[in-house]
Protein backbone atom coordinates (compact mmCIF):
# COMPACT_ATOMS: atom_id res chain seq x y z
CA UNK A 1 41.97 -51.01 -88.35
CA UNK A 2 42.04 -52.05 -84.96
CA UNK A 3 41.72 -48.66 -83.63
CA UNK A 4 38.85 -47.72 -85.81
CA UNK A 5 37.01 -51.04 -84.47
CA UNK A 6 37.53 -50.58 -80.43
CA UNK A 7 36.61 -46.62 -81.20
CA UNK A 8 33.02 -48.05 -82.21
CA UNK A 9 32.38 -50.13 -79.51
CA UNK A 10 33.70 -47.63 -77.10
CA UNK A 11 30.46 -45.41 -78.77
CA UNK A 12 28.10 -48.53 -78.80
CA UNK A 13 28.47 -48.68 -75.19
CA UNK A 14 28.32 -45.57 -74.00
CA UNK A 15 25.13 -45.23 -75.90
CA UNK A 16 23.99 -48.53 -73.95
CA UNK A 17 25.12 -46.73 -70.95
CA UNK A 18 23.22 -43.31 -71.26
CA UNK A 19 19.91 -45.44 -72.02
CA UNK A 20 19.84 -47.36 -69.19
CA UNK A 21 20.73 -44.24 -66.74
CA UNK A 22 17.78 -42.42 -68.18
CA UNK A 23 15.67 -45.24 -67.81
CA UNK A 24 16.74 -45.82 -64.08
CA UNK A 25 16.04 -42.02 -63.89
CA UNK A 26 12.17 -42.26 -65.46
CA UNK A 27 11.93 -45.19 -63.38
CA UNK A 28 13.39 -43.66 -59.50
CA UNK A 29 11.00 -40.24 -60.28
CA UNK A 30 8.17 -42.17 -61.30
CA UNK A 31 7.90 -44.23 -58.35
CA UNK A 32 9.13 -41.36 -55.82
CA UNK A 33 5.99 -39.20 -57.51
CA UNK A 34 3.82 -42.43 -56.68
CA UNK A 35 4.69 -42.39 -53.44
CA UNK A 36 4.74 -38.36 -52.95
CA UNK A 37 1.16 -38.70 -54.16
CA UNK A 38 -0.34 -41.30 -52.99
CA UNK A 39 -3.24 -41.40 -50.18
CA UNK A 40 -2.66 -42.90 -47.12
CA UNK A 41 -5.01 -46.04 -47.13
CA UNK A 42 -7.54 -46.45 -45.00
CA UNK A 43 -6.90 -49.27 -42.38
CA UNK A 44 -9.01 -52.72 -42.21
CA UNK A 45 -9.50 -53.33 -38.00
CA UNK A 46 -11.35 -55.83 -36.42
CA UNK A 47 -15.00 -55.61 -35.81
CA UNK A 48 -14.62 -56.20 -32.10
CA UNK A 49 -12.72 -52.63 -31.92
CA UNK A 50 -15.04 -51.08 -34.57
CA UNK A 51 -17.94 -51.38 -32.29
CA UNK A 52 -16.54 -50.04 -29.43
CA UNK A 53 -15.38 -46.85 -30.73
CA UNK A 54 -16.92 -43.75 -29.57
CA UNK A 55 -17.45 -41.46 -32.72
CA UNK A 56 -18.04 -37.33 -33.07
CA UNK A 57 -19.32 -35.58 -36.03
CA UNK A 58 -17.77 -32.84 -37.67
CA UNK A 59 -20.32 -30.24 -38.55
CA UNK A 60 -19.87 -26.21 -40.22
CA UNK A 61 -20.89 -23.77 -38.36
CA UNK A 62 -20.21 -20.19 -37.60
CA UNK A 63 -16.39 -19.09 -36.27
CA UNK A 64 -16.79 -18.15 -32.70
CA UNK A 65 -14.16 -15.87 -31.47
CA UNK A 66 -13.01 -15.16 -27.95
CA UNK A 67 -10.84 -12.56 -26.28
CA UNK A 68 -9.28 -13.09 -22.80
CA UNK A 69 -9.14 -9.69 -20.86
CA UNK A 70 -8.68 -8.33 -17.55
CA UNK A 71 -10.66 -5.61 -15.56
CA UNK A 72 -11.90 -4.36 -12.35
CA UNK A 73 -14.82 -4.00 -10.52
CA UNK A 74 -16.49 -0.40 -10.74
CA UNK A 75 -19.24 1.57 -9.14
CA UNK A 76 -22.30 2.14 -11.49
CA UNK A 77 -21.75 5.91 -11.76
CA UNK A 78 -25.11 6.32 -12.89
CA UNK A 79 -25.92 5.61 -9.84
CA UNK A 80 -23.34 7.17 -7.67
CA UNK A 81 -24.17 10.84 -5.62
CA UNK A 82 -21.15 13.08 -4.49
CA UNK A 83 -23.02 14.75 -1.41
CA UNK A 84 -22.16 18.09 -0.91
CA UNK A 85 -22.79 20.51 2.24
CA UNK A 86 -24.78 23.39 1.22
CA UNK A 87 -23.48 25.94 3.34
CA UNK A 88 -20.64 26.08 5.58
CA UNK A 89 -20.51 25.64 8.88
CA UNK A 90 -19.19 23.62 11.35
CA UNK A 91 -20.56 19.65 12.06
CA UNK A 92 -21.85 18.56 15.24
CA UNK A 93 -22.45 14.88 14.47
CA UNK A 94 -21.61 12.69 12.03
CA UNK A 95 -24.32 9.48 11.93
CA UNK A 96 -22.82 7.41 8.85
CA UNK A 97 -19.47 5.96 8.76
CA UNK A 98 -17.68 4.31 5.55
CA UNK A 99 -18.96 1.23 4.11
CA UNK A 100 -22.50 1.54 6.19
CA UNK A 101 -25.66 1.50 3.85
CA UNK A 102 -28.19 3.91 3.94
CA UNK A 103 -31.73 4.64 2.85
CA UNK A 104 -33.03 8.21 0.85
CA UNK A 105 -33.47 10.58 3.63
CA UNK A 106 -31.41 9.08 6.40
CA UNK A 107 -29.83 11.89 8.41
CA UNK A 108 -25.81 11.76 7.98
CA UNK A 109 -24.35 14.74 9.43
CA UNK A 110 -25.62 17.52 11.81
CA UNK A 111 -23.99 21.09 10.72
CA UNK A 112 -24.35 24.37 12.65
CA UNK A 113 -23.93 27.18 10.46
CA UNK A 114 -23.39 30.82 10.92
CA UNK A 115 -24.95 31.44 7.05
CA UNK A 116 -28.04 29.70 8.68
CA UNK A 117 -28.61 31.51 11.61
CA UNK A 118 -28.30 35.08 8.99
CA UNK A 119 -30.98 32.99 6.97
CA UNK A 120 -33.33 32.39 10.02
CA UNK A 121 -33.01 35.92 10.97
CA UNK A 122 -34.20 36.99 7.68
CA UNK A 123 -36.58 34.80 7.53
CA UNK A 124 -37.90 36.30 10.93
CA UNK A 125 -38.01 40.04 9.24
CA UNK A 126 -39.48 38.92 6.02
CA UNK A 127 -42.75 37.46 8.15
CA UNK A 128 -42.63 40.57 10.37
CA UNK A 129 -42.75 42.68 7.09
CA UNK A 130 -45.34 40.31 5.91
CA UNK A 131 -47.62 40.66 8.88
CA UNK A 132 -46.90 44.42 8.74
CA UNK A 133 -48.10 44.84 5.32
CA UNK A 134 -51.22 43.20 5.80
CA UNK A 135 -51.62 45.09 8.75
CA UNK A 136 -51.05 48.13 5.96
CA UNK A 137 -53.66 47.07 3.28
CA UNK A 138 -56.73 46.45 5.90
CA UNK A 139 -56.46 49.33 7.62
CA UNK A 140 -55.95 51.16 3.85
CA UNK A 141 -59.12 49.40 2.82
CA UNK A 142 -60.85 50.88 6.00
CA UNK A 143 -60.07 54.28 4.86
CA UNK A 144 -60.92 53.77 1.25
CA UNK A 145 -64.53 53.12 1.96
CA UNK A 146 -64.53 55.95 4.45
CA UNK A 147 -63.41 57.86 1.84
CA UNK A 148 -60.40 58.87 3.64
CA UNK A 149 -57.96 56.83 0.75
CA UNK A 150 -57.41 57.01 -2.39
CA UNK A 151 -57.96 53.76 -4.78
CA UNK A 152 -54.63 54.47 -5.44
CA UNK A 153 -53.46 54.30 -2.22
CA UNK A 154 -55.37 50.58 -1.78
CA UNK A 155 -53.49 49.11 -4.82
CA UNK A 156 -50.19 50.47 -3.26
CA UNK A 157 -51.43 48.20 -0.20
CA UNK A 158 -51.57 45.62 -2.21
CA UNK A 159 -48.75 46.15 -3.91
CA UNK A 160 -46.68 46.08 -0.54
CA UNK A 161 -48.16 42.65 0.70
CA UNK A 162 -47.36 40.59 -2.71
CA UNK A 163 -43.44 41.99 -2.29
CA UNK A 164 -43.87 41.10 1.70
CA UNK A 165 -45.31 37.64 0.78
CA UNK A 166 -42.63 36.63 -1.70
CA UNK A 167 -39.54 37.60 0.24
CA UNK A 168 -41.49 35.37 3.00
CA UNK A 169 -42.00 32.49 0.78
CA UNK A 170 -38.51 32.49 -0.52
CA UNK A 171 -36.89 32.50 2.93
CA UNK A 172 -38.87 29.60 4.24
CA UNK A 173 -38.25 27.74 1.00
CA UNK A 174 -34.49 28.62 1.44
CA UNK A 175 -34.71 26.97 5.06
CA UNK A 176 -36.56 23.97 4.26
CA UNK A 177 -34.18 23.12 1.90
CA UNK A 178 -31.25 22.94 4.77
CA UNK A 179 -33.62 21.72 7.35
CA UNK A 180 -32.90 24.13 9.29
CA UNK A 181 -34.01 23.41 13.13
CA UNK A 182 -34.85 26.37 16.07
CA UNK A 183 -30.92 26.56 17.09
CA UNK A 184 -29.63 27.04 13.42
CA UNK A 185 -28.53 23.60 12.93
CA UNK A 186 -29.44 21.86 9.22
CA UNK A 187 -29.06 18.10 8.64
CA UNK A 188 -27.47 16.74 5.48
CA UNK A 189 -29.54 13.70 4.37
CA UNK A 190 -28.99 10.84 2.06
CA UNK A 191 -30.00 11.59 -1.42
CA UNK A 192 -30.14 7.89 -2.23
CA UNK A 193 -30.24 4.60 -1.15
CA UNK A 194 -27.18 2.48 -1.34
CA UNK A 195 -23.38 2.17 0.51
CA UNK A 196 -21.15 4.79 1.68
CA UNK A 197 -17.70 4.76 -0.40
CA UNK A 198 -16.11 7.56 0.54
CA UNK A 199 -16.22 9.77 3.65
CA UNK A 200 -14.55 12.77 4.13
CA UNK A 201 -15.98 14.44 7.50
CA UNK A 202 -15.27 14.21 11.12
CA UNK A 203 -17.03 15.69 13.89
CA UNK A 204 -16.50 18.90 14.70
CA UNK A 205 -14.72 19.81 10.87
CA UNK A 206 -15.04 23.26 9.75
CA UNK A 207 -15.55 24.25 6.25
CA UNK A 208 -16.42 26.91 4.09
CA UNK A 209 -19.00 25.34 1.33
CA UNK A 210 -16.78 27.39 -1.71
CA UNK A 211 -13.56 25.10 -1.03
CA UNK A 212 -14.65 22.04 0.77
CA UNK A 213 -14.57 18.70 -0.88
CA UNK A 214 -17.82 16.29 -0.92
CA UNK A 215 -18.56 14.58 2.67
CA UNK A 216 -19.98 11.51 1.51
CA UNK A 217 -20.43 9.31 -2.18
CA UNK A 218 -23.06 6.87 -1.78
CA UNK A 219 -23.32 4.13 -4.77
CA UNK A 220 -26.05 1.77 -5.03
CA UNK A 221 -24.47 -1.12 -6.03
CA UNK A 222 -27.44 -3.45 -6.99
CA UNK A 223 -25.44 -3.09 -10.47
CA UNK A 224 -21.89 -2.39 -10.60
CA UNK A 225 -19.52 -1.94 -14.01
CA UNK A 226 -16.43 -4.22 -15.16
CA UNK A 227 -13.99 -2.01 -16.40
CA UNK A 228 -11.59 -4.12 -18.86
CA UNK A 229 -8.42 -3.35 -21.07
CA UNK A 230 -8.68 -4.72 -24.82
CA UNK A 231 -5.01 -4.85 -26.28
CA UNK A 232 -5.00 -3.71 -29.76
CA UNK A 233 -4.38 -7.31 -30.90
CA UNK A 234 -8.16 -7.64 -29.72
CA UNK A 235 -10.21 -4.33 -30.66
CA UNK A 236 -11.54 -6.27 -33.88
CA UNK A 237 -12.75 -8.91 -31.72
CA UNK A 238 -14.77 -6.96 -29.17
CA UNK A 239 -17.63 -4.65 -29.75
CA UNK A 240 -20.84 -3.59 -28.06
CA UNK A 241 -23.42 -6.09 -27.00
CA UNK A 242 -20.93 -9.30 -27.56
CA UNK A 243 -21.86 -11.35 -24.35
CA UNK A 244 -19.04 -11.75 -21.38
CA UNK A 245 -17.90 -13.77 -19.03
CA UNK A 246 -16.87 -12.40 -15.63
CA UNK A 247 -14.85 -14.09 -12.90
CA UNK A 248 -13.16 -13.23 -9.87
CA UNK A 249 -10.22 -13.77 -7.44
CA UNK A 250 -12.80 -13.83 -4.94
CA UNK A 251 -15.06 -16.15 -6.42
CA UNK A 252 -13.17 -18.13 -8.70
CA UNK A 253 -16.11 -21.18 -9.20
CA UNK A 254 -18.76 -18.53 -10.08
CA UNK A 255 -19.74 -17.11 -13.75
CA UNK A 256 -21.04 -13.90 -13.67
CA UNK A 257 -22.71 -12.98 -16.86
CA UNK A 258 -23.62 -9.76 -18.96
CA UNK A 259 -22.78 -7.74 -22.52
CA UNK A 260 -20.18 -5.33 -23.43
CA UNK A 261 -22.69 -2.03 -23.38
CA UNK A 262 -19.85 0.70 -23.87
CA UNK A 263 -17.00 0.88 -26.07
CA UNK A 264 -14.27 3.59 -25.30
CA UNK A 265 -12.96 4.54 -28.51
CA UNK A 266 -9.70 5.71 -27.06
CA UNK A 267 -6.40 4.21 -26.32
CA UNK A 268 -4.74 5.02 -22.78
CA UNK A 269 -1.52 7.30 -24.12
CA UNK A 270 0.11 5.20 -21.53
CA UNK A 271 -0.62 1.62 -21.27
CA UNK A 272 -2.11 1.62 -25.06
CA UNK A 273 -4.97 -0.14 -23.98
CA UNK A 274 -8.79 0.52 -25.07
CA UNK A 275 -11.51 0.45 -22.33
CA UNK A 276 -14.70 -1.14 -22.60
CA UNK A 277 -17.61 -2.08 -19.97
CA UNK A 278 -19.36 -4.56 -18.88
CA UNK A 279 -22.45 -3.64 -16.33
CA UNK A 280 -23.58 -6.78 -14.28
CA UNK A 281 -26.63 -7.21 -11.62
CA UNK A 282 -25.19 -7.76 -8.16
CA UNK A 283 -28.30 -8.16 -5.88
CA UNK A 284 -26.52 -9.91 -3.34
CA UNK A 285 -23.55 -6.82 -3.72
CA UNK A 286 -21.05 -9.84 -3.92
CA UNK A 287 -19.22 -7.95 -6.42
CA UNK A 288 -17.29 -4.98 -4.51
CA UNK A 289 -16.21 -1.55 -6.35
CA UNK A 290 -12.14 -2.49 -6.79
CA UNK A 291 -11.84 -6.39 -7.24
CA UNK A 292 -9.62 -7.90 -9.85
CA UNK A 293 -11.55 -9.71 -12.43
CA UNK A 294 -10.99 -11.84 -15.68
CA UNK A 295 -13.10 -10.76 -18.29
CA UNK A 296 -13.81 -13.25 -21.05
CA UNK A 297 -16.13 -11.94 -24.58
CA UNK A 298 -17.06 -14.37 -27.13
CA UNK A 299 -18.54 -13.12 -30.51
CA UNK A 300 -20.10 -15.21 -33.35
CA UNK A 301 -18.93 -14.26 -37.30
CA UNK A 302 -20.41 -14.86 -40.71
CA UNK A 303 -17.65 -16.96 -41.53
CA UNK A 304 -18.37 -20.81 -41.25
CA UNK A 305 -15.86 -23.47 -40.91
CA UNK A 306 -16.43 -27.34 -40.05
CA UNK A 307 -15.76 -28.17 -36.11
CA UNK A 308 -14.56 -30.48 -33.67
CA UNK A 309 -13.53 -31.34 -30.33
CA UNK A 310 -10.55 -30.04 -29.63
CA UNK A 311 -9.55 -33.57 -27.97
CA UNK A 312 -10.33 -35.28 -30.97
CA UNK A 313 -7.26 -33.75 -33.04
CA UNK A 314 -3.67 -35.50 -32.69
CA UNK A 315 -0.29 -33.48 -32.75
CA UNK A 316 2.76 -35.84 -34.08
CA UNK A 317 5.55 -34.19 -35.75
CA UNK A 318 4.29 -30.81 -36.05
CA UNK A 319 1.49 -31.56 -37.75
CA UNK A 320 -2.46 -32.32 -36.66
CA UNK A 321 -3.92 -35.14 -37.89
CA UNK A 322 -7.70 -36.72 -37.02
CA UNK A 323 -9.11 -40.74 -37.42
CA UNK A 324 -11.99 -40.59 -39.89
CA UNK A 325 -14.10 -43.61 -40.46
CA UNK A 326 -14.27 -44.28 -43.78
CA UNK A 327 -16.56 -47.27 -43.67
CA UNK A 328 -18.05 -49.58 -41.39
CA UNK A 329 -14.66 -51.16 -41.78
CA UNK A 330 -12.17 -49.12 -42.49
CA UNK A 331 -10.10 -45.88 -40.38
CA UNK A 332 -8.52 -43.61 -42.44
CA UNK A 333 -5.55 -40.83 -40.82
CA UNK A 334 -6.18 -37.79 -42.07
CA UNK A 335 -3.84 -34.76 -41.89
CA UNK A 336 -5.97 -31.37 -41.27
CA UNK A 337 -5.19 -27.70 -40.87
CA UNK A 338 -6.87 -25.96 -37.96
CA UNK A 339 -8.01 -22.61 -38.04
CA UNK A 340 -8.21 -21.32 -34.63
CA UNK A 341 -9.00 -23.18 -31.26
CA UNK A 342 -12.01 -21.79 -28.79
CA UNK A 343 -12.76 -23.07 -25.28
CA UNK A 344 -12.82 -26.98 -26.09
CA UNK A 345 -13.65 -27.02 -29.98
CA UNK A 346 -11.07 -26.14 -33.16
CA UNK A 347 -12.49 -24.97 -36.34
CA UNK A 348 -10.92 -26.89 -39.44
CA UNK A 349 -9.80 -25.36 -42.61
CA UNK A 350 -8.73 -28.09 -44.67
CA UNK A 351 -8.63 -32.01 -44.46
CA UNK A 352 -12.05 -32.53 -43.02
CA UNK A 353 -15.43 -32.28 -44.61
CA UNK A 354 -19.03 -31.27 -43.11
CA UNK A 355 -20.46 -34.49 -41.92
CA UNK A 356 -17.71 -36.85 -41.84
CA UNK A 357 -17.30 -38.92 -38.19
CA UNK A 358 -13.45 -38.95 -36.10
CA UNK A 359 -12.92 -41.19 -33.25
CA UNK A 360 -13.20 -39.30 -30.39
CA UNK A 361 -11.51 -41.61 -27.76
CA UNK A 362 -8.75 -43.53 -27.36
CA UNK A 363 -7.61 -42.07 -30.39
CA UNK A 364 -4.07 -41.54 -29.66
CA UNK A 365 -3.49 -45.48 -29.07
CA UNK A 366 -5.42 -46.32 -32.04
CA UNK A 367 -3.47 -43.64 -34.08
CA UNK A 368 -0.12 -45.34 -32.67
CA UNK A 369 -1.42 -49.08 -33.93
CA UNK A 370 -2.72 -48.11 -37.08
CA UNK A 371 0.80 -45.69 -38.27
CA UNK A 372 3.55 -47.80 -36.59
């Protein structure tokens, strides 16, 4: 009887037992969800440091991109001349040297050529010829209204001086393409205006015009081309007429400005690396063919996201987090999620909405007071 009685207890408390476990259970999650849920409250501060905060506006706007690349400074080859010697020969003077600028038409090397002097000496027979056929036709014409010639023989005449006058007019056109002087020498002018960058011709060289290399490039460089490697990371992000950024080693302090107006559609089979170019004014030709530069593009998409200050955001913990003013009274940490970061501003994808104000100073101290 006993037994029976201290078996029923033993069940009466266990019972009592399980009941208050799961009720200490409902109660532990309930207030562990509470506090997994709940909001950080915005904190009361005194006027005194309300007023004094300095405040920025978040705003949406369009995602700007940017893409960091390097480069070098080219010639404009549209405006670059290989000059060539038209005949060879051998050169008497050389009147340009590398780096010198020169203006359309400026004599830059003498050269005495054998291949002239056979030119001049046809020249010399095609006037004789020229002279002798006219000679030819008058005295023809004479005889024809003596009756002593044939009409026949008169258009024959005539016949002979339009062959004698072309051979004559196509030797002196030959020579005054050489500028040929009286001794067989032609000069080799400067087909543009603009700076010597490459010189390959000495005094006194001889050459034979089928194998001999150009003597002179001349590049005006009143516009020169950036050259720049996109990595594949940034093709998407770089296309023609996004605007650029240029900067050099040389002039670190100074912007130089202009669009993307060629995109290479090719990679480099050895570096992997797409070109593109940039084509820049350079009226005071600070920009030399061969300097280093730091190319930076910057695109606007149709995507818009709300901004802010880059400055404005706090990193604690591995997490970002801004001050939004909630009221007149009342500051408010707010954990956000940022996008992407440009020059000086971040683009926000979650935690901040269009039009809401951060404090945008001190805001690391004030973070520290209102979350310690």
């Amino acid at each position: 009887m006993f037994a029976m009685l201290m078996r029923r207890v033993t069940k009466v408390l266990a019972s009592l037992v399980t009941v208050f476990s799961l009720s200490t259970l409902s109660s532990c999650s309930e207030e562990a969800t509470e506090l997994v849920t709940k909001t950080p409250e915005p904190h009361s501060l005194h006027p005194a440091m309300l007023r004094n905060l300095m405040l920025d506006t978040a705003r949406a706007e369009a995602v700007h991109s940017e893409a960091k690349l390097t480069g070098r400074v080219s010639t404009n080859l549209d405006k670059t001349v290989q000059v060539y010697p038209l005949v060879g020969g051998v050169v008497e003077a050389v009147h340009a040297s590398l780096g010198d600028y020169v203006k359309k038409g400026q004599v830059l090397a003498m050269i005495k050529s054998g291949e002239i002097a056979d030119l001049q000496n046809q020249s010399s027979a095609a006037g004789s010829d020229l002279a002798i056929a006219r000679k030819n036709l008058q005295v023809t014409e004479d005889l024809f209204a003596s009756g002593l010639a044939s009409e026949r023989d008169v258009l024959t005449a005539q016949q002979e001086l339009r062959k004698a006058q072309g051979n004559a007019g196509k030797s002196r056109k030959q020579l005054s393409v050489y500028g040929v002087s009286a001794d067989g020498t032609y000069t080799l002018r400067a087909p543009i205006s603009g700076f010597i960058t490459e010189k390959n011709v000495t005094d006194h060289m001889q050459f034979n015009a089928d194998n001999v290399d150009n003597l002179f490039t001349i590049a005006d460089l009143s516009t020169v081309w950036v050259l720049a490697d996109v990595f594949q990371a940034d093709i998407a992000n770089v296309q023609v007429g996004h605007a650029a950024d240029v900067t050099t080693l040389a002039y670190p302090d100074q912007h130089f400005t202009g669009r993307i107006d060629k995109v290479f559609n090719i990679l480099d089979p050895e570096s992997k690396v797409m070109k593109v170019r940039v084509r820049l004014t350079n009226p005071s030709y600070q920009l030399k063919p061969g300097m280093h530069a730091r190319v930076r593009v910057s695109s606007v998409s149709a995507q818009h996201q709300v901004a802010t200050a880059h400055k404005n955001i706090i990193f604690h913990n591995d997490r970002n987090f801004v001050l939004v003013l909630k009221d007149p009274k009342h500051i408010e940490t707010r954990e956000v999620t940022v996008l992407k970061t440009v020059g000086s501003k971040s683009y926000i994808s979650s935690g901040l909405q269009d039009g809401e104000q951060v404090v945008a100073q001190n805001q690391l101290l004030l973070y520290k007071h209102l979350n310690d």
